[in-house]
Protein backbone atom coordinates (compact mmCIF):
# COMPACT_ATOMS: atom_id res chain seq x y z
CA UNK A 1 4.83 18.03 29.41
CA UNK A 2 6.88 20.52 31.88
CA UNK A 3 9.63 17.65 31.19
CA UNK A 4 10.35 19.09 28.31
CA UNK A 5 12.03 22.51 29.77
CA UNK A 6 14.67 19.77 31.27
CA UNK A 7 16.55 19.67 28.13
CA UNK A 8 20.14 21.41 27.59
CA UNK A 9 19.37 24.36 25.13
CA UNK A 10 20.85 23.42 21.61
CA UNK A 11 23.82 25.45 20.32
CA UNK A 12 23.87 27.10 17.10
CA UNK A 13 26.40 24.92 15.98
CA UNK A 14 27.57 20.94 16.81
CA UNK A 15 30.11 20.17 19.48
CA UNK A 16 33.00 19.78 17.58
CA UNK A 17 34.34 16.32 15.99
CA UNK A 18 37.56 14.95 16.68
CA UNK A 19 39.14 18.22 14.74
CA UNK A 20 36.93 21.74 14.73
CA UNK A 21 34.54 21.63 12.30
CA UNK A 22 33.48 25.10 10.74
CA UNK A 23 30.06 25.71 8.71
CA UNK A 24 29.19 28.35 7.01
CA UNK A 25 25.99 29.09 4.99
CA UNK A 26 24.59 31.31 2.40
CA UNK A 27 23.74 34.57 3.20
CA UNK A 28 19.51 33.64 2.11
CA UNK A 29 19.81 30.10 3.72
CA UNK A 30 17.71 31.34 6.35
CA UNK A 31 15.16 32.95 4.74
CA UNK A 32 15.36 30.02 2.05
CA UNK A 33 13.86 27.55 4.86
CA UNK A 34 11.40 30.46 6.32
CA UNK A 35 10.13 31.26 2.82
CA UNK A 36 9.49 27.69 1.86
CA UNK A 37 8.46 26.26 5.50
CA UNK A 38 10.18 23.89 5.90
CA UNK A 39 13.59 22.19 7.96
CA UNK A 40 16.46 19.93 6.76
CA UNK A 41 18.02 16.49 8.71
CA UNK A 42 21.45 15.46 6.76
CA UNK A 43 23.79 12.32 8.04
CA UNK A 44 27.55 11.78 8.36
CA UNK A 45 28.18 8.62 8.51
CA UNK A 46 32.07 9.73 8.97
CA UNK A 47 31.84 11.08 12.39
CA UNK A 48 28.44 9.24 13.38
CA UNK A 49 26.11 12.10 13.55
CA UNK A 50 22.61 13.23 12.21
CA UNK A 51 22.38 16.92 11.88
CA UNK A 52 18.87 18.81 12.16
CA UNK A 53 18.73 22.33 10.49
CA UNK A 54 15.93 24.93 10.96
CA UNK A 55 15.75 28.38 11.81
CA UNK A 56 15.37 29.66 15.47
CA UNK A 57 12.67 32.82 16.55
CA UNK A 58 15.18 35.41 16.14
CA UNK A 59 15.33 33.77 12.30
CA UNK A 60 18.87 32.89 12.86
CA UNK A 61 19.77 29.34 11.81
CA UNK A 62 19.83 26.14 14.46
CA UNK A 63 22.13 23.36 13.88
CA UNK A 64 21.36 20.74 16.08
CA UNK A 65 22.87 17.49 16.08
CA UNK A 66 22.58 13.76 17.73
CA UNK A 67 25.33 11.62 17.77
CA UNK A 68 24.02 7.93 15.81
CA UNK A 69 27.11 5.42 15.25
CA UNK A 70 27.67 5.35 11.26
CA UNK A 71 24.34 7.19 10.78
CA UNK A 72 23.74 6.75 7.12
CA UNK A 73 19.82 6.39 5.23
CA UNK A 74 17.21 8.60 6.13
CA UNK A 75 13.58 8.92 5.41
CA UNK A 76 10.89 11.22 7.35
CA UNK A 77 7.19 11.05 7.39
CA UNK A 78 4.95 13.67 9.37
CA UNK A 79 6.03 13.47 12.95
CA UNK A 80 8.45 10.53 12.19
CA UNK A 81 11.96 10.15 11.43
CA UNK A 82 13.91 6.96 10.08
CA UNK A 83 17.43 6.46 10.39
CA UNK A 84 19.78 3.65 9.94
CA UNK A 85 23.04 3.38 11.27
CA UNK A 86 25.35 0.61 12.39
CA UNK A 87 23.65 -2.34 13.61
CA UNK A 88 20.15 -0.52 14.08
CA UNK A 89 17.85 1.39 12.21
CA UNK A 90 15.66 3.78 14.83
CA UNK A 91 12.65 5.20 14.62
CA UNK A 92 12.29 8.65 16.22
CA UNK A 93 9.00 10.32 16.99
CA UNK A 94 7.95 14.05 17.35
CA UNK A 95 6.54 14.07 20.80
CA UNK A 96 5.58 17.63 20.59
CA UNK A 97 1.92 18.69 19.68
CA UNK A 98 1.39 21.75 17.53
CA UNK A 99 1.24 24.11 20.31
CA UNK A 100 4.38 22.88 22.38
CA UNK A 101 7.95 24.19 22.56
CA UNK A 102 10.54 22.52 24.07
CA UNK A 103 13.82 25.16 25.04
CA UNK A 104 11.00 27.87 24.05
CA UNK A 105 12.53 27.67 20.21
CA UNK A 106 11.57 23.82 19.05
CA UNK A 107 8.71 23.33 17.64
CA UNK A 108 9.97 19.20 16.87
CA UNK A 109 11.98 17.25 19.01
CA UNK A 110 11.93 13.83 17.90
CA UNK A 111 12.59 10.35 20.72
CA UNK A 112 13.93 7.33 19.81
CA UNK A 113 11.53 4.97 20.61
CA UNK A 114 12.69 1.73 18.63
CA UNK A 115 15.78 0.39 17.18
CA UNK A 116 15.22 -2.57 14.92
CA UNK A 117 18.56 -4.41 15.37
CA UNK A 118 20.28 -5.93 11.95
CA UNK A 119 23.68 -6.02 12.87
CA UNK A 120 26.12 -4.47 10.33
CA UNK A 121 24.85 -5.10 7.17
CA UNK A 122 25.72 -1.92 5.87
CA UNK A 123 22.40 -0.40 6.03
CA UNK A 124 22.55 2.70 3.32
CA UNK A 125 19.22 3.98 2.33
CA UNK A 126 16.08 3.34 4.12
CA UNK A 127 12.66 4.01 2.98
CA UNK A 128 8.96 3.57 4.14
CA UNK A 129 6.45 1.93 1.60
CA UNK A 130 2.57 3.30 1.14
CA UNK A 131 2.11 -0.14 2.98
CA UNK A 132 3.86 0.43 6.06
CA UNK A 133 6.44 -1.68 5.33
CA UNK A 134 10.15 -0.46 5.68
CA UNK A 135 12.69 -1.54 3.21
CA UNK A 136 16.48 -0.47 3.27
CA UNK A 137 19.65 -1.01 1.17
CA UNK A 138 21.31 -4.00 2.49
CA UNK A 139 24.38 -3.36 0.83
CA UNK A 140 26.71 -5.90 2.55
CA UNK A 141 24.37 -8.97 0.83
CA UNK A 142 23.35 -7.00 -1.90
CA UNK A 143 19.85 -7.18 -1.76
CA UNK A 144 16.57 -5.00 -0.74
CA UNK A 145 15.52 -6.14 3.27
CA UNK A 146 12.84 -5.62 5.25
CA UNK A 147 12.78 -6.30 9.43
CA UNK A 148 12.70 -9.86 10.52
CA UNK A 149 11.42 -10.81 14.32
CA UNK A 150 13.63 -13.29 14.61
CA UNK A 151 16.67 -12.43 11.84
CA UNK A 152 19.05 -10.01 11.42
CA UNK A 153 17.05 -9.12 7.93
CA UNK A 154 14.09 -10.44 5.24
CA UNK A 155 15.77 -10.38 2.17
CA UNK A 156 12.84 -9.70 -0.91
CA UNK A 157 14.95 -8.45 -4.12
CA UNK A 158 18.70 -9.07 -5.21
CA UNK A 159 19.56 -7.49 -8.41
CA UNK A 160 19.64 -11.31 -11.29
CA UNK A 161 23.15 -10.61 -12.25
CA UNK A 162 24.01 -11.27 -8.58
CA UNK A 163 23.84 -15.26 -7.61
CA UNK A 164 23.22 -15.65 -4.23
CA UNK A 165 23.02 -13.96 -1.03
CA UNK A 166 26.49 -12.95 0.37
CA UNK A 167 28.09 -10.91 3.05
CA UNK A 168 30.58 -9.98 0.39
CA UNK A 169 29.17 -6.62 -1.02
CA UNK A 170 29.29 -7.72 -4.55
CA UNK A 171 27.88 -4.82 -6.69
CA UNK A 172 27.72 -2.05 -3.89
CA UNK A 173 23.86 -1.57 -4.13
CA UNK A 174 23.67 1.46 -2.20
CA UNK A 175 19.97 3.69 -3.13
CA UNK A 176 16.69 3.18 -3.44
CA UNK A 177 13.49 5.20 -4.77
CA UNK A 178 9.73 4.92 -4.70
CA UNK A 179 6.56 5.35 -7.28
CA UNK A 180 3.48 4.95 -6.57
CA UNK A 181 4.22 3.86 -2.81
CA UNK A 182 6.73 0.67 -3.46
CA UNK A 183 10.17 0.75 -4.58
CA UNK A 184 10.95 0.32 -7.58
CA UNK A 185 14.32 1.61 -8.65
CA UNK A 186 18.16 1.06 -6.94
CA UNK A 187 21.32 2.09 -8.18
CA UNK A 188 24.35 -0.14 -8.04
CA UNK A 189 27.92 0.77 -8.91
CA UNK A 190 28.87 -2.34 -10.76
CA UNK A 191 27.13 -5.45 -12.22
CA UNK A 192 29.90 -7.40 -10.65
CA UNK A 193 29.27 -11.13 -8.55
CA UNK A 194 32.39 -11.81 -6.85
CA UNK A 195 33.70 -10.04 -3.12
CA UNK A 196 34.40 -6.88 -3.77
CA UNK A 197 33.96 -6.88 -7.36
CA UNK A 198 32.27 -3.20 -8.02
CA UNK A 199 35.35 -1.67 -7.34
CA UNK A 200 36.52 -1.96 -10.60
CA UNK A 201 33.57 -0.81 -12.23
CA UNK A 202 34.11 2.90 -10.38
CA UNK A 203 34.46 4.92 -13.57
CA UNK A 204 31.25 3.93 -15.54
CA UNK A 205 30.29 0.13 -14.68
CA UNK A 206 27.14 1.87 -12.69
CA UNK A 207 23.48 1.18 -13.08
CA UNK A 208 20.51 2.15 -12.65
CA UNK A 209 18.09 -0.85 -12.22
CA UNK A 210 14.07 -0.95 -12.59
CA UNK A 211 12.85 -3.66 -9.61
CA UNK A 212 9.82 -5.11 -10.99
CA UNK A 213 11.22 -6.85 -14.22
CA UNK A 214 14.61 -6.28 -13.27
CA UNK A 215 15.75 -4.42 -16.29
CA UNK A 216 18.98 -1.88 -16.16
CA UNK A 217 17.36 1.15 -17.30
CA UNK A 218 20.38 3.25 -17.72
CA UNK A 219 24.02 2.54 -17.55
CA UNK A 220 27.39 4.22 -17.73
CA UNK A 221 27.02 6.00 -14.19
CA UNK A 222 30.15 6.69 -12.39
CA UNK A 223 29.41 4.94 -9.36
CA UNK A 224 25.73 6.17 -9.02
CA UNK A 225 23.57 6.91 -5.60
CA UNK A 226 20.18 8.14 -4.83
CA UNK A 227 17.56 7.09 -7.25
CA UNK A 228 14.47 9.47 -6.91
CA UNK A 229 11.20 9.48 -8.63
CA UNK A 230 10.00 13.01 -9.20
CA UNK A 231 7.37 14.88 -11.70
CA UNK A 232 7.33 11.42 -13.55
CA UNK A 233 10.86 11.28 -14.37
CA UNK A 234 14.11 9.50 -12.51
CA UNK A 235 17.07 11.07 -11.16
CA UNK A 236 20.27 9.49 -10.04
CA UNK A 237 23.35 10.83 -8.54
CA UNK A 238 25.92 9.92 -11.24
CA UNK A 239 27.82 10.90 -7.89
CA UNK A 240 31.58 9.64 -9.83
CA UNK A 241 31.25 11.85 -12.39
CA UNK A 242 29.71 15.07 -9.85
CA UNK A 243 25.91 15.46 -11.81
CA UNK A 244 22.40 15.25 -11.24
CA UNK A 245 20.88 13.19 -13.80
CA UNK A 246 17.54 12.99 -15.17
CA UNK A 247 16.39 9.52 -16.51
CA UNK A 248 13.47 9.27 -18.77
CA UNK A 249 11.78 5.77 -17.14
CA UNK A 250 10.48 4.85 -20.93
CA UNK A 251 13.45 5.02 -22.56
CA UNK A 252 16.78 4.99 -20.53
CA UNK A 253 18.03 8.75 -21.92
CA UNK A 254 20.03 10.40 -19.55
CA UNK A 255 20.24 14.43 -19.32
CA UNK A 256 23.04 15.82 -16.99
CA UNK A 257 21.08 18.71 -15.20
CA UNK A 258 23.47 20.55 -12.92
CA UNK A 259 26.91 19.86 -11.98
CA UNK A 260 28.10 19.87 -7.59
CA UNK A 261 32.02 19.94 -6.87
CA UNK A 262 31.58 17.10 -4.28
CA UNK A 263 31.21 13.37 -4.02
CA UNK A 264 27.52 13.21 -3.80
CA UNK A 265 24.84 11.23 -1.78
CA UNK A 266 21.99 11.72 -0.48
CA UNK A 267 18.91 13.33 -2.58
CA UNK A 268 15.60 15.45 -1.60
CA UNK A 269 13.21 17.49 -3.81
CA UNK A 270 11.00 20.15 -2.75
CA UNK A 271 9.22 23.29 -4.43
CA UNK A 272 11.24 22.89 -7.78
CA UNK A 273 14.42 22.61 -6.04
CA UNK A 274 16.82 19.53 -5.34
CA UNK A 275 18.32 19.63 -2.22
CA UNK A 276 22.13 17.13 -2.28
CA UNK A 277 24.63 16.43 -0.03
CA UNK A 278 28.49 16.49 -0.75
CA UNK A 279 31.75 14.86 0.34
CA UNK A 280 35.05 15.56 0.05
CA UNK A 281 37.93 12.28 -1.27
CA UNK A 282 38.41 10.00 1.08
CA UNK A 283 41.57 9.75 0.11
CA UNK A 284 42.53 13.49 -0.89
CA UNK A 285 41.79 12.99 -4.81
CA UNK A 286 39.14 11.59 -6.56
CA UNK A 287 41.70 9.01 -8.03
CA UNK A 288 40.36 7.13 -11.34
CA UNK A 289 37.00 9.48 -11.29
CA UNK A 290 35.82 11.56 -13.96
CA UNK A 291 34.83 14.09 -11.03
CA UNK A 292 38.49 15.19 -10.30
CA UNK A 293 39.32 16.08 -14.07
CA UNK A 294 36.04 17.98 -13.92
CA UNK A 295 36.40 20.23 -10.66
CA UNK A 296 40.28 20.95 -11.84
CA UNK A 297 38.82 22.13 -15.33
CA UNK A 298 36.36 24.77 -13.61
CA UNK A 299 39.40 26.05 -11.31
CA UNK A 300 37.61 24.69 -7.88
CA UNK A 301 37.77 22.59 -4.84
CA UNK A 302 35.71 19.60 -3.30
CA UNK A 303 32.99 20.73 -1.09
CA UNK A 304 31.63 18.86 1.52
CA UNK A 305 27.81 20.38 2.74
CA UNK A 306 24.58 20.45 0.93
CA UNK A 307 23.62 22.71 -1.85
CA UNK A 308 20.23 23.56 -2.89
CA UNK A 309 19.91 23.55 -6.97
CA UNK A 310 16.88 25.03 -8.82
CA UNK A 311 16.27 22.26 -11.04
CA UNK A 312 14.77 24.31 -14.15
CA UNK A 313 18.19 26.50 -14.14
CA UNK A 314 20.33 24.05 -12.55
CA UNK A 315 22.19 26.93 -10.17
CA UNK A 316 22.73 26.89 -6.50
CA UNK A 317 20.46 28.93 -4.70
CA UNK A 318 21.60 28.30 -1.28
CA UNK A 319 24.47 25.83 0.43
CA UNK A 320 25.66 24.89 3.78
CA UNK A 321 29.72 23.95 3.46
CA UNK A 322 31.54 22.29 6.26
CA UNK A 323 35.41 22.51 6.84
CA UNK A 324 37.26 20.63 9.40
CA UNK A 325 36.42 17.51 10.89
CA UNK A 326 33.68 16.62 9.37
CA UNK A 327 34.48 15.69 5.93
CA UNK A 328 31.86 12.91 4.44
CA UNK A 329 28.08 13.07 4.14
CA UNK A 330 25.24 10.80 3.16
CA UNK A 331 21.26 11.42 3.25
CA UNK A 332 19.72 14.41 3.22
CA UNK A 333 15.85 14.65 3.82
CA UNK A 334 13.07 17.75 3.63
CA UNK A 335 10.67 18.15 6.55
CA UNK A 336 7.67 20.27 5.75
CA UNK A 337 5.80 22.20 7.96
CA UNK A 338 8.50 22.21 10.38
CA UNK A 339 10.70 25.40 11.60
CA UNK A 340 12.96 24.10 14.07
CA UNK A 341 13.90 20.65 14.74
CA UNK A 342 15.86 18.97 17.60
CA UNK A 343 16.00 15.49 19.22
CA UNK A 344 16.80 13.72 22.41
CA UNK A 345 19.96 12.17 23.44
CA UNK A 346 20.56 8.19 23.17
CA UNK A 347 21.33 7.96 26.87
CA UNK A 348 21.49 10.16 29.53
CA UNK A 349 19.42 11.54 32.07
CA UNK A 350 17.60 13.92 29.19
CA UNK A 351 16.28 10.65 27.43
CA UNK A 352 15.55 9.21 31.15
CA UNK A 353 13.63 12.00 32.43
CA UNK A 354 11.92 12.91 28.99
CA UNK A 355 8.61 11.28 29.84
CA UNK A 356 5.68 12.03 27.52
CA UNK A 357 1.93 10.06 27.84
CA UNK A 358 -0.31 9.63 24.72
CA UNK A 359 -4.14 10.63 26.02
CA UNK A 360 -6.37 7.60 26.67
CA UNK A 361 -9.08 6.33 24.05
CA UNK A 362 -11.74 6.93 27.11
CA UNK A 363 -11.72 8.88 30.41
CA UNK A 364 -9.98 6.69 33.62
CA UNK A 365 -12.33 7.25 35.87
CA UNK A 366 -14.75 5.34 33.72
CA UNK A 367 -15.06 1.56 35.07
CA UNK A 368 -13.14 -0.85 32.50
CA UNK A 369 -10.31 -0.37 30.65
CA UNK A 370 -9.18 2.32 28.50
């Protein structure tokens, strides 16, 4: 795969957006990834880009990133990644086998190889069930989807208090989260069924909703993202308000488990840890959230990065905080077993020339096919 070495070297840093972008990390955010062995992909659907973080031979820390229009959900699955974005949600592969670099440092570099095209339907989270199936976040017609060979989407779930499918974005469904292989919660920020109608319910209209019977679980979130099945109980992003919630799945109780000075989205576990990505007001304040009063009373500012939160002590271990251009996250995924991510180019001679050939079921100079 001498290909490979064809590649322009990744900087330590993204080109910049529009405007500079600075990042800066904690001092053990290096050694936080080498101790636990594993990388981090985060999205911005803001400036269109899907950032891969993991830590180069010298143990500094690589920032790669990809440039995906409105890249939003992610999901990752040995050697795969999932991301949607604007009209398409891609599949990228690792085509690098356990003993290949590519630039010497990258031990992953993930290809597009399909786009499954939905058109804007305002694709937020995307997930893979133990069946193979993908389902994402259709927010637009508030519903779950699935890929359709001939449609832009199969709808299969649309929360009851919503009365028909709609390219009106009615409730803002916007996360899902799996048990046991299927989905089986979402959050949505209002129970509203006109155009439009969640964002009046911004303050505390959100719920959390339980798929199979359709029951709201928990309500009173301040426009909620995220939900996330972990160590048998629920979390949720009460992302108005700025806390990580724990949901007891028998009876609805809700226990506020560590407070992040940024809009969040986005949500990832690993080792005992939750990993969360932050954003900073679109608009300058957090106007009608309980999240402004809340940051002003501790004497801080909004953050936009990720912060990694021990979930027994709820403190930040380790963050990465961006200043600049970049201003809004979403997703955030873990990616065990991997030290040093990157991926090709959408176009370009890179993606052109990148050529890679999966080994044959049977030798070819054996008569027949392979």
């Amino acid at each position: 795969m001498s290909a490979l070495e064809t590649l322009e070297p990744a900087a330590e840093a993204p080109p910049p957006a529009p405007q500079t972008t600075d990042i800066t990390c904690s001092r053990g955010f290096s050694s936080w990834l080498a101790q636990h062995q594993v990388s981090l992909a985060f999205s911005s659907y803001q400036t269109g880009q899907l950032f891969l973080i993991g830590r180069l031979p010298n143990g500094s820390l690589s920032f790669h990133q990809r440039d995906f229009e409105r890249a939003m959900g992610l999901w990752y699955e040995p050697g795969r990644l999932f991301l949607a974005s604007m009209v398409q949600v891609w599949r990228l592969e690792n085509v690098l086998a356990p003993h290949e670099r590519a630039n010497e440092s990258f031990d992953a570099l993930y290809m597009p190889r399909t786009a499954r095209i939905t058109g804007d339907v305002d694709a937020h989270e995307v997930a893979v069930e133990a069946s193979g199936r993908v389902v994402f976040v259709n927010t637009k017609f508030s519903c779950l989807a699935t890929f359709s060979l001939t449609h832009s989407f199969k709808p299969l779930w649309k929360p009851k208090f919503v009365s028909r499918l709609a390219a009106e974005d009615r409730c803002h469904l916007n996360g899902l989260g799996l048990e046991d292989g299927k989905v089986r919660y979402v959050t949505a920020v209002g129970r509203t069924d006109v155009v439009d109608g969640w964002r009046d319910s911004k303050a505390g209209g959100g719920v959390l909703i339980r798929v199979d019977d359709d029951a709201i679980l928990a309500d009173g979130f301040s426009m909620p993202h995220s939900p996330r099945v972990h160590n048998g109980s629920v979390y949720v992003l009460d992302s108005g308000r700025g806390y990580i919630v724990r949901v007891d799945p028998a009876t609805g109780a809700k226990t506020d488990i560590a407070f992040c000075p940024g809009f969040m989205r986005g949500l990832a576990f690993h080792d005992g840890h939750a990993i969360v990505t932050l954003s900073l007001p679109r608009n300058l304040n957090f106007k009608g959230l309980p999240i402004e009063d809340e940051i002003a009373g501790r004497g801080g500012q909004p953050w936009c990065g990720v912060q990694i939160i021990n979930l027994q002590t709820g403190d930040v271990v380790e963050w990465i905080r961006l200043e600049g251009g970049i201003r809004e996250l979403f997703d955030v995924t873990v990616m065990p077993g991997v030290t040093c991510p990157m991926a090709a180019p959408l176009q370009g001679p890179d993606l052109a020339n990148l050529l890679s050939i999966e080994a044959p079921e049977r030798s070819l100079d054996e008569p027949g096919w392979a």
